[in-house]
Protein backbone atom coordinates (compact mmCIF):
# COMPACT_ATOMS: atom_id res chain seq x y z
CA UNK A 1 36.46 50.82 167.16
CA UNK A 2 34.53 48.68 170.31
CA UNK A 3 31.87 49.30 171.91
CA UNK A 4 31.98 48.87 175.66
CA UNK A 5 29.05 49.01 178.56
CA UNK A 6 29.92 50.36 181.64
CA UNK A 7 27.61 49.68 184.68
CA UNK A 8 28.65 52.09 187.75
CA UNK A 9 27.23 50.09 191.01
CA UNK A 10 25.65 52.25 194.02
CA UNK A 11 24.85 55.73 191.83
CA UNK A 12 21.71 58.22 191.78
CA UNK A 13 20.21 56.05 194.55
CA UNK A 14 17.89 57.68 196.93
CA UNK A 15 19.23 61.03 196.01
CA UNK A 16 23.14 59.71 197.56
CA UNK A 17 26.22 58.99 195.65
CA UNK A 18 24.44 61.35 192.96
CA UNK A 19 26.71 61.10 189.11
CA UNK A 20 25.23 63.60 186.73
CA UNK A 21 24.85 61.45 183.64
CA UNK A 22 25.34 64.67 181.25
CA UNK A 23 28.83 65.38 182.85
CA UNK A 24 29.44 61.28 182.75
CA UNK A 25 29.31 61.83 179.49
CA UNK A 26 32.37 64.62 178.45
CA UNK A 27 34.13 62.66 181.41
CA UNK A 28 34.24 59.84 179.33
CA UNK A 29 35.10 61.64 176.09
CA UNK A 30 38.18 62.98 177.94
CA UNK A 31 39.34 59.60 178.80
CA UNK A 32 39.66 59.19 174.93
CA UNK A 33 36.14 57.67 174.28
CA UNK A 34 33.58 58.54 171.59
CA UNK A 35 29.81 57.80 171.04
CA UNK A 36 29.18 58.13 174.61
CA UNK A 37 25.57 57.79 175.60
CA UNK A 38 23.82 57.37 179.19
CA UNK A 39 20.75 55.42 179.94
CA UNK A 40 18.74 57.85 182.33
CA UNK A 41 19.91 57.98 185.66
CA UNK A 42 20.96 54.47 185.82
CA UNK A 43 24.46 54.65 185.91
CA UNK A 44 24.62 52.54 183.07
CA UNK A 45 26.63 53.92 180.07
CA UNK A 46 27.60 53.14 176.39
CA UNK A 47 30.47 54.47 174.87
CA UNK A 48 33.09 53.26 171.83
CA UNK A 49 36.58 53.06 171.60
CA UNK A 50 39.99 51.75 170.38
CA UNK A 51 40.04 49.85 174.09
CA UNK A 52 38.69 50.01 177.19
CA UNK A 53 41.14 51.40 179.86
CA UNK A 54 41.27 49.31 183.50
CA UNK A 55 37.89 49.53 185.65
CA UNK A 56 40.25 50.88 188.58
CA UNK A 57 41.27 53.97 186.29
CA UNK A 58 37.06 54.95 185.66
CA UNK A 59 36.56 54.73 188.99
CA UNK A 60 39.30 56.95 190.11
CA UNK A 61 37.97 59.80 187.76
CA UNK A 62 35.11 59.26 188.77
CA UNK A 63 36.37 59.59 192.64
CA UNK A 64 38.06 62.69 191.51
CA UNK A 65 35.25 64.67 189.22
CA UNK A 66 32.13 63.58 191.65
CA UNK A 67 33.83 62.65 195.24
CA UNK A 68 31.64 59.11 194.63
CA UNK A 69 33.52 56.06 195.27
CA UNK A 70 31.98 53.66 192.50
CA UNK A 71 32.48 50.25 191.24
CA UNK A 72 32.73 49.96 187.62
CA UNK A 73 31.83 46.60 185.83
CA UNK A 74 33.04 46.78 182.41
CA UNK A 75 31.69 44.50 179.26
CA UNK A 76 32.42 44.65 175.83
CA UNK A 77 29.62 44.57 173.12
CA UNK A 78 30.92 41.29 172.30
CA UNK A 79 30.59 39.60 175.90
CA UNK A 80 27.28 41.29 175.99
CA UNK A 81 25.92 39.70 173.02
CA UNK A 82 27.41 36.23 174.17
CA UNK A 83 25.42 36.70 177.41
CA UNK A 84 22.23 36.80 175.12
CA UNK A 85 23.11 34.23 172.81
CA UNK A 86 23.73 31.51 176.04
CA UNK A 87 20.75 32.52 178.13
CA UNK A 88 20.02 29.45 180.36
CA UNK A 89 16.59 30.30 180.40
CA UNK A 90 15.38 30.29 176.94
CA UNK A 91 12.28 28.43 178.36
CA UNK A 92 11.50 32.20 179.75
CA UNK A 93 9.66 35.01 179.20
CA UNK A 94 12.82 37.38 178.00
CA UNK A 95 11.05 40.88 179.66
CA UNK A 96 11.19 38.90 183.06
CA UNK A 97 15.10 37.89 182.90
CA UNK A 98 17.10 39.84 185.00
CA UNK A 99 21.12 39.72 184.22
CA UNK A 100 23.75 40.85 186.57
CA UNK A 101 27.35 41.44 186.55
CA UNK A 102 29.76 40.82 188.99
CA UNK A 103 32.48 42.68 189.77
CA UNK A 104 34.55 39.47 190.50
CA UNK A 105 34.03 36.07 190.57
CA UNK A 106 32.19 34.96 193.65
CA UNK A 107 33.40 32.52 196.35
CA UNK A 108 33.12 28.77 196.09
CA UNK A 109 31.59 28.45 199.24
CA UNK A 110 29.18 31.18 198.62
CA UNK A 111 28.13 29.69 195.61
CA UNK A 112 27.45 26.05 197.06
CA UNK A 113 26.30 27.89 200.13
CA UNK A 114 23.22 28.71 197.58
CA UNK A 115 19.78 27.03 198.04
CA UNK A 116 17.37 27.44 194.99
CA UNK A 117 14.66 26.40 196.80
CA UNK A 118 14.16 29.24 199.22
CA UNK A 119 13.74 31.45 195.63
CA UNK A 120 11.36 29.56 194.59
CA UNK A 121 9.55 30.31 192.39
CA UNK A 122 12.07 32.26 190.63
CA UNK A 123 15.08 30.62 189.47
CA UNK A 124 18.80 31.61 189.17
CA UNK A 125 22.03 30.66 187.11
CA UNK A 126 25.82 31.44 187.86
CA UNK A 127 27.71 31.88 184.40
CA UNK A 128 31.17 32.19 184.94
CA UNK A 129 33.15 33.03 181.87
């Protein structure tokens, strides 16, 4: 059995587009899951599994049980733990690296439209895997 991460984008934020993590969690044991577990009100949530169905077909029970029209970003345990392993800042304090996940992979004109300078003094990688 996997274990998969699911990050819902947009959720419990400023009181709109409100998911009630303890019904997440029996929604997600009806889609077949087990070992579900939520992380606050994040929208962030853990759960195990023979597979992982499509992103599309959380979000549309989640459309249908809450009437909130989410993005779901799906990673396995594995791609998680790969994440870790090639951190391009191991030069860093680890408590003040921030990760995110994209839903797709972003432009190539948005990406050389970037400018690390103007973050300075923070700094920024694209992974694409």
């Amino acid at each position: 059995m996997a274990t998969y991460v699911g990050l819902l984008r947009g959720v419990n934020v400023g009181g709109r587009n409100k998911v009630p993590m303890e019904q997440l969690r029996p929604l997600l044991e009806s889609l077949g899951h087990h070992h579900v577990r939520t992380h606050r009100q994040s929208g962030n949530i853990i759960f195990s599994g023979a597979s992982a169905l499509p992103a599309r077909r959380y979000e549309e029970a989640i459309a249908e049980r809450f009437g909130v029209r989410t993005t779901f970003v799906l990673r396995s345990a594995h791609e998680l733990r790969k994440t870790i392993r090639d951190n391009p800042f191991v030069d860093c304090d680890n408590s003040k690296i921030h990760v995110g996940f994209m839903e797709r992979l972003p432009g190539v004109n948005a990406v050389a439209g970037l400018d690390p300078r103007l973050y300075l003094p923070e700094r920024f990688s694209i992974v694409v895997r």
